[in-house]
C-alpha atoms as a PDB file:
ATOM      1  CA  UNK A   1       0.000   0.000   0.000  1.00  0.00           C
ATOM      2  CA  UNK A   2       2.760   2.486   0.884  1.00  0.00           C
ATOM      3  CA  UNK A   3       4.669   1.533  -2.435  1.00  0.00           C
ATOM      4  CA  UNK A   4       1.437   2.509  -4.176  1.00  0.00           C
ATOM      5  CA  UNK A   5       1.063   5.894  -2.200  1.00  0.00           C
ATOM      6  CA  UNK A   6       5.047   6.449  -2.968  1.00  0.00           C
ATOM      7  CA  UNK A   7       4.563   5.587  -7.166  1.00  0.00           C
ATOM      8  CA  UNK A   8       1.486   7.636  -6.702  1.00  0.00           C
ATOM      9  CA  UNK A   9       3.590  10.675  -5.529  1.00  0.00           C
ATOM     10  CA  UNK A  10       6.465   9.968  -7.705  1.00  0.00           C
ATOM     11  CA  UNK A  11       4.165  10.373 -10.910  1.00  0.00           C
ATOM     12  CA  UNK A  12       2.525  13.149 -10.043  1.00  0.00           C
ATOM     13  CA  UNK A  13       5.692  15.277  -9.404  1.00  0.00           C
ATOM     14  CA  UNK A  14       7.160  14.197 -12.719  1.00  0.00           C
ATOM     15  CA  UNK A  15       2.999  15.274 -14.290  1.00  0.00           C
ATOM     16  CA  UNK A  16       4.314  18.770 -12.793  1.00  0.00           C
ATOM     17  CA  UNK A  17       7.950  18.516 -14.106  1.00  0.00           C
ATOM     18  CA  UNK A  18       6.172  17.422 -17.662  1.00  0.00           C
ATOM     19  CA  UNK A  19       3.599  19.985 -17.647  1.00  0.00           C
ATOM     20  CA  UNK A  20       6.021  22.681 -16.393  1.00  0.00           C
ATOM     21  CA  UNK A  21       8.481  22.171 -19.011  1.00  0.00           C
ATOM     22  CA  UNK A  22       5.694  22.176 -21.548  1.00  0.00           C
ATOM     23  CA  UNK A  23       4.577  25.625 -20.625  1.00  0.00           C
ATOM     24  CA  UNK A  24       8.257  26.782 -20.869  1.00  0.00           C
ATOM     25  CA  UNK A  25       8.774  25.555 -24.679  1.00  0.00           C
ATOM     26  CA  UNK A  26       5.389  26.713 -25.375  1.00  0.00           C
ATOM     27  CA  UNK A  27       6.762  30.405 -23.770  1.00  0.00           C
ATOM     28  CA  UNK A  28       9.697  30.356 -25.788  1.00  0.00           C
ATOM     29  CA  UNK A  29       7.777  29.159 -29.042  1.00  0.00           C
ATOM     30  CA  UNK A  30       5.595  32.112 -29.042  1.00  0.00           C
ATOM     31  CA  UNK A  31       8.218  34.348 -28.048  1.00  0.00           C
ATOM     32  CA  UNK A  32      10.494  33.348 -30.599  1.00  0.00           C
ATOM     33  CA  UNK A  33       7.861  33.531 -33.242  1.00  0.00           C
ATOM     34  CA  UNK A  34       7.087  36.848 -32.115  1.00  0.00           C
ATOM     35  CA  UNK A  35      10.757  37.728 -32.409  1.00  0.00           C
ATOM     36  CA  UNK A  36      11.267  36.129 -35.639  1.00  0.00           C
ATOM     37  CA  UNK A  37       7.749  37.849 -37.354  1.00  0.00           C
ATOM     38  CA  UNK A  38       9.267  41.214 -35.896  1.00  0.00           C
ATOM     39  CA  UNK A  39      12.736  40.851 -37.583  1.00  0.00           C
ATOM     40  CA  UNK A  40      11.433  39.551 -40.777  1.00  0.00           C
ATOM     41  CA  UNK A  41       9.289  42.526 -40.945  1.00  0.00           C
ATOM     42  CA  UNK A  42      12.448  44.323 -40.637  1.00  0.00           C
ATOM     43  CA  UNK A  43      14.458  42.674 -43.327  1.00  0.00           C
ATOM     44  CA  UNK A  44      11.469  43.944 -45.674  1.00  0.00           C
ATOM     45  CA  UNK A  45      12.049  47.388 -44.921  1.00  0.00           C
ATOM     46  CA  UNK A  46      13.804  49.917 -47.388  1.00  0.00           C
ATOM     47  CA  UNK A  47      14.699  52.609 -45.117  1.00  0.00           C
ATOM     48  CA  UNK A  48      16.964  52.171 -42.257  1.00  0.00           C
ATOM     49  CA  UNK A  49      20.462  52.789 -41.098  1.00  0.00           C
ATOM     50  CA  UNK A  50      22.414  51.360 -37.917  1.00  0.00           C
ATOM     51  CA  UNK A  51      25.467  51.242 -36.201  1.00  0.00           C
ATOM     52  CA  UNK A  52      27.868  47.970 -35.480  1.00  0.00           C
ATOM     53  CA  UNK A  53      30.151  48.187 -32.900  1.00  0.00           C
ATOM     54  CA  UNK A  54      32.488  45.492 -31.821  1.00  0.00           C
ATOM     55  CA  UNK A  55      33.148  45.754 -27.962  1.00  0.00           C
ATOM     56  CA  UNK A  56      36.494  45.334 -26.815  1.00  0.00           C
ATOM     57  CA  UNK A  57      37.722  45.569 -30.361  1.00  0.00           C
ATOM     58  CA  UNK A  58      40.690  48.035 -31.877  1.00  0.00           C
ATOM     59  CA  UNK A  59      38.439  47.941 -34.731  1.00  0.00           C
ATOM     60  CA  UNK A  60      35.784  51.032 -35.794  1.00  0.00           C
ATOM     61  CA  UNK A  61      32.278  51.276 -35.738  1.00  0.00           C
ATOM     62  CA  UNK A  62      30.525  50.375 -39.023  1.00  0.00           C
ATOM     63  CA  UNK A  63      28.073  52.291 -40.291  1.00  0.00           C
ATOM     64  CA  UNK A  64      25.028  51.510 -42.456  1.00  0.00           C
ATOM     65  CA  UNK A  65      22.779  53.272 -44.143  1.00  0.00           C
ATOM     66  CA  UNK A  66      19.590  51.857 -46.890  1.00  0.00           C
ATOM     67  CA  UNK A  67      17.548  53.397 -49.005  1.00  0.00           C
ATOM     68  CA  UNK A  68      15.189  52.207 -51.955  1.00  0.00           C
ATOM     69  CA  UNK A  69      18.000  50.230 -53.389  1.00  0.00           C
ATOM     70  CA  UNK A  70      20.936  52.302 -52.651  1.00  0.00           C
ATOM     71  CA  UNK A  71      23.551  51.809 -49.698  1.00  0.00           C
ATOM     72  CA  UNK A  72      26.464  53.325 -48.097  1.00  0.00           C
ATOM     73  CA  UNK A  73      28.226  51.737 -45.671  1.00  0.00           C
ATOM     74  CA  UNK A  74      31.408  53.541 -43.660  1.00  0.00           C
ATOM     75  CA  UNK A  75      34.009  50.967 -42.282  1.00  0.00           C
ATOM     76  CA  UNK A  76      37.760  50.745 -41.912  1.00  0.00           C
ATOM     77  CA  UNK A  77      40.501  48.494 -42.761  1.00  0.00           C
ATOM     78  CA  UNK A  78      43.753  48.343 -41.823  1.00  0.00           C
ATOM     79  CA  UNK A  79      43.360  51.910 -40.035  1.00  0.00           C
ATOM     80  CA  UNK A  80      41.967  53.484 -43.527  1.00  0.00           C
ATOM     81  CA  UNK A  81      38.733  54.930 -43.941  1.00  0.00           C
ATOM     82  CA  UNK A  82      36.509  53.493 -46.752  1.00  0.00           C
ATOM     83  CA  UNK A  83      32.991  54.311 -47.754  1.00  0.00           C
ATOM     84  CA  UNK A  84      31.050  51.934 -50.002  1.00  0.00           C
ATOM     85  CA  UNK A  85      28.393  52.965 -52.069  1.00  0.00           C
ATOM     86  CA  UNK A  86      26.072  50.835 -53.959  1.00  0.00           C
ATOM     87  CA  UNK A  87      23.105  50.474 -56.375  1.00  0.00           C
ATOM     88  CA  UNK A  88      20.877  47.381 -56.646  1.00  0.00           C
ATOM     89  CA  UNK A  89      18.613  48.991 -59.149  1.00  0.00           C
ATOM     90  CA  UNK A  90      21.636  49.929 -61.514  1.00  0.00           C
ATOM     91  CA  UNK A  91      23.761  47.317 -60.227  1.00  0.00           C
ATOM     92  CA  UNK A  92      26.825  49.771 -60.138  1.00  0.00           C
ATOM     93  CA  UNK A  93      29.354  50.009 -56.622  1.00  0.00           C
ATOM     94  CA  UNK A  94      31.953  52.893 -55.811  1.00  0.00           C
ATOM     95  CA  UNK A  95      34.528  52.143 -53.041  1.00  0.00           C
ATOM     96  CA  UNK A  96      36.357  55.474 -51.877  1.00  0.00           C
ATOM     97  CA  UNK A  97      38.927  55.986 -49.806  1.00  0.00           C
ATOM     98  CA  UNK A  98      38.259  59.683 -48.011  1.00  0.00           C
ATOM     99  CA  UNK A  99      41.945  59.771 -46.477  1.00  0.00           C
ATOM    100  CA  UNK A 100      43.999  59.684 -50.397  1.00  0.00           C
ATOM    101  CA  UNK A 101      40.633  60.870 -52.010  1.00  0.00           C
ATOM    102  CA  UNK A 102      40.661  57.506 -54.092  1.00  0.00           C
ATOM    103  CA  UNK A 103      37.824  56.452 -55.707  1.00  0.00           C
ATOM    104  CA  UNK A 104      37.121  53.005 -57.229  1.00  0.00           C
ATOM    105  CA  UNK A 105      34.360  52.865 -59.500  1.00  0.00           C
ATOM    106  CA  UNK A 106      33.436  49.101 -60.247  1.00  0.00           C
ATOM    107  CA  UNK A 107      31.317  47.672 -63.289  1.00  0.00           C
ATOM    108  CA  UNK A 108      27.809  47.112 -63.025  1.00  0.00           C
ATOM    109  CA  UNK A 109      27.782  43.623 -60.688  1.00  0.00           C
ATOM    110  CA  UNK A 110      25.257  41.370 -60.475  1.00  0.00           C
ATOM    111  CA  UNK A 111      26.193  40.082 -57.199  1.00  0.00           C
ATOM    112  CA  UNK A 112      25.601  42.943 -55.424  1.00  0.00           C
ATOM    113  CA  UNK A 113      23.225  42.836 -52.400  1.00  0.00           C
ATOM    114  CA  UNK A 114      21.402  44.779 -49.911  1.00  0.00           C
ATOM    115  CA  UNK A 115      23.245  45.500 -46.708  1.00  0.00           C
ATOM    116  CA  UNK A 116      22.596  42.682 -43.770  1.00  0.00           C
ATOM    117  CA  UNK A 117      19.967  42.729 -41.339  1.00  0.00           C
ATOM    118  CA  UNK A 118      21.068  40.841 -38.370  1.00  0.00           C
ATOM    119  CA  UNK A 119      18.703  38.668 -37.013  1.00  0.00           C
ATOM    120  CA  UNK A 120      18.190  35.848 -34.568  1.00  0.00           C
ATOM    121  CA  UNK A 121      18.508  33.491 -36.969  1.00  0.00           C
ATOM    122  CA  UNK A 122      18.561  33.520 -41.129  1.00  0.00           C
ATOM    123  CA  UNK A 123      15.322  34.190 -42.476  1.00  0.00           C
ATOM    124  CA  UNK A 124      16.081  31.257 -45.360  1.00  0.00           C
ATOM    125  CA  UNK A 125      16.252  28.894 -41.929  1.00  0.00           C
ATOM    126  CA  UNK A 126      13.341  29.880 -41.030  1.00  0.00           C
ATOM    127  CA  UNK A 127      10.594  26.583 -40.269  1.00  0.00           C
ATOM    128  CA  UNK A 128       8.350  25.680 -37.445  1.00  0.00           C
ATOM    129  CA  UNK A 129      10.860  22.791 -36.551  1.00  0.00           C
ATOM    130  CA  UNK A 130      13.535  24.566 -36.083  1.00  0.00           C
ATOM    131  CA  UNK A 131      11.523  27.677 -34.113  1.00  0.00           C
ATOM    132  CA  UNK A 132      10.224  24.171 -32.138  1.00  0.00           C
ATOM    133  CA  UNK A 133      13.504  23.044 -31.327  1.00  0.00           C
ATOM    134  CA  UNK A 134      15.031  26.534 -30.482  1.00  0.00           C
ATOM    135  CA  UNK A 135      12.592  26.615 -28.129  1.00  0.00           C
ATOM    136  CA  UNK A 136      13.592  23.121 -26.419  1.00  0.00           C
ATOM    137  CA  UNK A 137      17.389  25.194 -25.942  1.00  0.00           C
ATOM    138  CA  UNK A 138      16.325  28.568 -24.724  1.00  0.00           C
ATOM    139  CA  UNK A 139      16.451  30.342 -21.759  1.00  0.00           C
ATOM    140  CA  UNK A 140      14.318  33.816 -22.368  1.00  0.00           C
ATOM    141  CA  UNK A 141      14.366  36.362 -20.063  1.00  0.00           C
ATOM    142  CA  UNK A 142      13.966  40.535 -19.892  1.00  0.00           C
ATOM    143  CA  UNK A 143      16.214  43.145 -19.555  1.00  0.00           C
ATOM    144  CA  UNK A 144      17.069  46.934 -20.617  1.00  0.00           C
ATOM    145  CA  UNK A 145      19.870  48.637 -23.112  1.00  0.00           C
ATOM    146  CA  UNK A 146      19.616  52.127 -22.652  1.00  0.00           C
ATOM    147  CA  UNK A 147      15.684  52.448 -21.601  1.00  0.00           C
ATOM    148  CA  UNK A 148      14.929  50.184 -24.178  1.00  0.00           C
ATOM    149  CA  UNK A 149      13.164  46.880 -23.184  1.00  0.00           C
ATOM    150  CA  UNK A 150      14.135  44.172 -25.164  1.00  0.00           C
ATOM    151  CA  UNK A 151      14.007  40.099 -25.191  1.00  0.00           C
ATOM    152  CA  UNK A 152      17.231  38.287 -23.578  1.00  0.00           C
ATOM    153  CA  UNK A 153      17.453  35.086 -25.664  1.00  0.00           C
ATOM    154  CA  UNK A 154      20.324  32.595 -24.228  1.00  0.00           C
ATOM    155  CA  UNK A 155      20.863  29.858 -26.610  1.00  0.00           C
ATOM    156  CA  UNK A 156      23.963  27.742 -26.496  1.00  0.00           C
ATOM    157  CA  UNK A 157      27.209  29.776 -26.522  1.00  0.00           C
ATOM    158  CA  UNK A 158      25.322  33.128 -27.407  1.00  0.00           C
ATOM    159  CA  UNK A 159      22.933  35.716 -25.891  1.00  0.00           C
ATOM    160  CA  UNK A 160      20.764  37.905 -27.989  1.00  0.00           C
ATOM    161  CA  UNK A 161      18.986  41.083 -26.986  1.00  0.00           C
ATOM    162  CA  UNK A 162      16.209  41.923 -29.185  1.00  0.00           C
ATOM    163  CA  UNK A 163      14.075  45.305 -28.797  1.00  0.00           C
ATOM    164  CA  UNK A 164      10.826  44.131 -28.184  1.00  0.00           C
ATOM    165  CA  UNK A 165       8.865  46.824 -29.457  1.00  0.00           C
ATOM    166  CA  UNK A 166      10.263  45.922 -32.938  1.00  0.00           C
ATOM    167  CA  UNK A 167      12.534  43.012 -33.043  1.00  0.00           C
ATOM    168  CA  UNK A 168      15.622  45.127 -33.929  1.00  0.00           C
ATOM    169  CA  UNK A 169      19.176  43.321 -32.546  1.00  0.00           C
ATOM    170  CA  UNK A 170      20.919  45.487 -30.226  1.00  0.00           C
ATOM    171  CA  UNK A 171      23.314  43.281 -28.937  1.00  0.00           C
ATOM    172  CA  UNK A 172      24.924  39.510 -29.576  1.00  0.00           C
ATOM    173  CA  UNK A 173      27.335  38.014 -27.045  1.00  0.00           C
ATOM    174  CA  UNK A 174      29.977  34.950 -27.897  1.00  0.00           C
ATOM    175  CA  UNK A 175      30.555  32.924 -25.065  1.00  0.00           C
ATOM    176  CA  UNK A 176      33.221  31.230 -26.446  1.00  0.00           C
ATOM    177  CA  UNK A 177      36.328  32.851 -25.261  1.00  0.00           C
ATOM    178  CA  UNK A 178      38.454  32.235 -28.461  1.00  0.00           C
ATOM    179  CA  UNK A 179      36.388  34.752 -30.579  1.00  0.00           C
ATOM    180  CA  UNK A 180      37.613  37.936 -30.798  1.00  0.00           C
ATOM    181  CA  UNK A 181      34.763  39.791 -31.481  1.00  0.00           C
ATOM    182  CA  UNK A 182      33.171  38.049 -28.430  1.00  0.00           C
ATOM    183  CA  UNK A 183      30.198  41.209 -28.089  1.00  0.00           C
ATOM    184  CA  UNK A 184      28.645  43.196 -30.756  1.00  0.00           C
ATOM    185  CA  UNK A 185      26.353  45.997 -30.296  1.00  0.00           C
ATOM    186  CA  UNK A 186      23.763  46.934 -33.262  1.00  0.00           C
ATOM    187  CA  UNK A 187      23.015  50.874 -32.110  1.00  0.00           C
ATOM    188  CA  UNK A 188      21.876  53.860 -33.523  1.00  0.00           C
ATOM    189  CA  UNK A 189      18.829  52.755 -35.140  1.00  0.00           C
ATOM    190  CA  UNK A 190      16.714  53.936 -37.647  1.00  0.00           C
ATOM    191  CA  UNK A 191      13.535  53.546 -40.204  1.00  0.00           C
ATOM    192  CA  UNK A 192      11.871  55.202 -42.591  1.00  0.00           C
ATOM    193  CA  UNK A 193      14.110  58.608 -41.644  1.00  0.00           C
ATOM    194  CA  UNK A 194      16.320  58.463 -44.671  1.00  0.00           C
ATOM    195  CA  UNK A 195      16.470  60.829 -47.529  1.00  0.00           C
ATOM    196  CA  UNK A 196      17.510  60.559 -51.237  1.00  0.00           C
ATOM    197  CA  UNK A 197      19.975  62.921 -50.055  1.00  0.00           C
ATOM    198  CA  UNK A 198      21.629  60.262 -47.417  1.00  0.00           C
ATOM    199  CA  UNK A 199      22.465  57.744 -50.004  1.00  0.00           C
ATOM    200  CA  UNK A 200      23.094  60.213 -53.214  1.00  0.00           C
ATOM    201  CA  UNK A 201      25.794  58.463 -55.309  1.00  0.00           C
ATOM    202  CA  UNK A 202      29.026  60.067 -54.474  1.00  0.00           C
ATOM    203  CA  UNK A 203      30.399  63.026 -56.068  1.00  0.00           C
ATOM    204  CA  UNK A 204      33.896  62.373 -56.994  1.00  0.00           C
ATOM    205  CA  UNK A 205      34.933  65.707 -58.051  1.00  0.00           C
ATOM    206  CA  UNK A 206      38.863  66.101 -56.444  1.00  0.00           C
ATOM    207  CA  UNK A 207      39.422  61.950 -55.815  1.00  0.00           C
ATOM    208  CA  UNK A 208      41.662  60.162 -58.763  1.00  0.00           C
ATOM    209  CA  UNK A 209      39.347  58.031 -60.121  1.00  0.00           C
ATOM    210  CA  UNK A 210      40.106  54.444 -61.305  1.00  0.00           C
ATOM    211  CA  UNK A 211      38.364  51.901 -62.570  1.00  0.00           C
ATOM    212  CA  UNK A 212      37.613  48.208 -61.299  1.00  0.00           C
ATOM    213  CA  UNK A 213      36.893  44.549 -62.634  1.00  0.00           C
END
């Protein structure tokens, strides 16, 4: 009788555990989907500019800028200044460098692309079974960057903080000590604030022009 009472106990605390642990996928499922709707939303958009800084990094903040097509995006390499301006309509890419006033002007390129939205995850990745199984991994919790609520998405190695009002990254964390860009921040956001004026193709009056492949 008391073994009965005892297997009786024993499968109603693992019920609990069960139904517990379903209610905490289920969170994360919705919350993931949420996140995922959000930043696919985002990738759609044809106005918006941010910021990528790498924390603890000698390297500069990249800048990005989008508009209908047309993208600049300010970097540097090896300590030298380069903007890159593109075209997806026309196809055509300039590559200047602001310190010498040099100015690569490539042939029309089929390859080029529209800058990167980071996201959670790729939107080609994208499926139920994998948002399913993301959610098996994840520990989501809440937090602020700079008054801004946002999502804090643990899973594996890496942390995400996603805005929650619209899904926007603002910051990715590498747990894996031998990465050197172990924190990224994604600041400095904007949409739908861009002019024609922002992304003008570049006027290369005083820069010794040459041309590329």
């Amino acid at each position: 009788m008391e073994d009965k009472k005892t297997l009786k106990i024993v499968s109603i605390v693992i019920l609990i555990i069960i139904i517990i642990f379903a209610i905490y996928v289920i969170r994360n499922y919705f919350i993931l989907s949420k996140i995922i709707k959000m930043q696919a939303a985002l990738a759609e958009s044809n106005n918006f500019s941010y910021t990528v800084s790498r924390v603890n990094s000698d390297q500069e903040d990249t800048e990005i800028y989008y508009k209908d097509g047309k993208s600049i995006i300010i970097y540097e390499f090896n300590e030298t200044p380069f903007i890159k301006w593109s075209d997806l309509n026309t196809k055509e890419s300039i590559l200047l460098n602001a310190a010498e006033l040099e100015a690569l002007v490539n042939k029309p390129d089929s390859s080029i692309t529209r800058p990167h939205m980071p996201a959670l995850i790729a939107a080609e990745s994208d499926s139920t079974l994998l948002r399913l199984g993301l959610s098996f991994i994840s520990f989501i919790s809440s937090d602020e960057i700079d008054n801004k609520k946002c999502y804090v998405v643990h899973m594996g190695k890496s942390t995400f903080y996603v805005k929650k009002e619209n899904g926007a990254l603002l910051k990715t964390i590498n747990n894996d000590k031998s990465s050197s860009n172990s924190v990224i921040e994604y600041k400095n956001w904007s949409f739908n604030a861009l002019t024609d004026e922002n992304v003008a193709k570049p006027n290369l009056t005083g820069f010794t022009v040459t041309s590329g492949e």
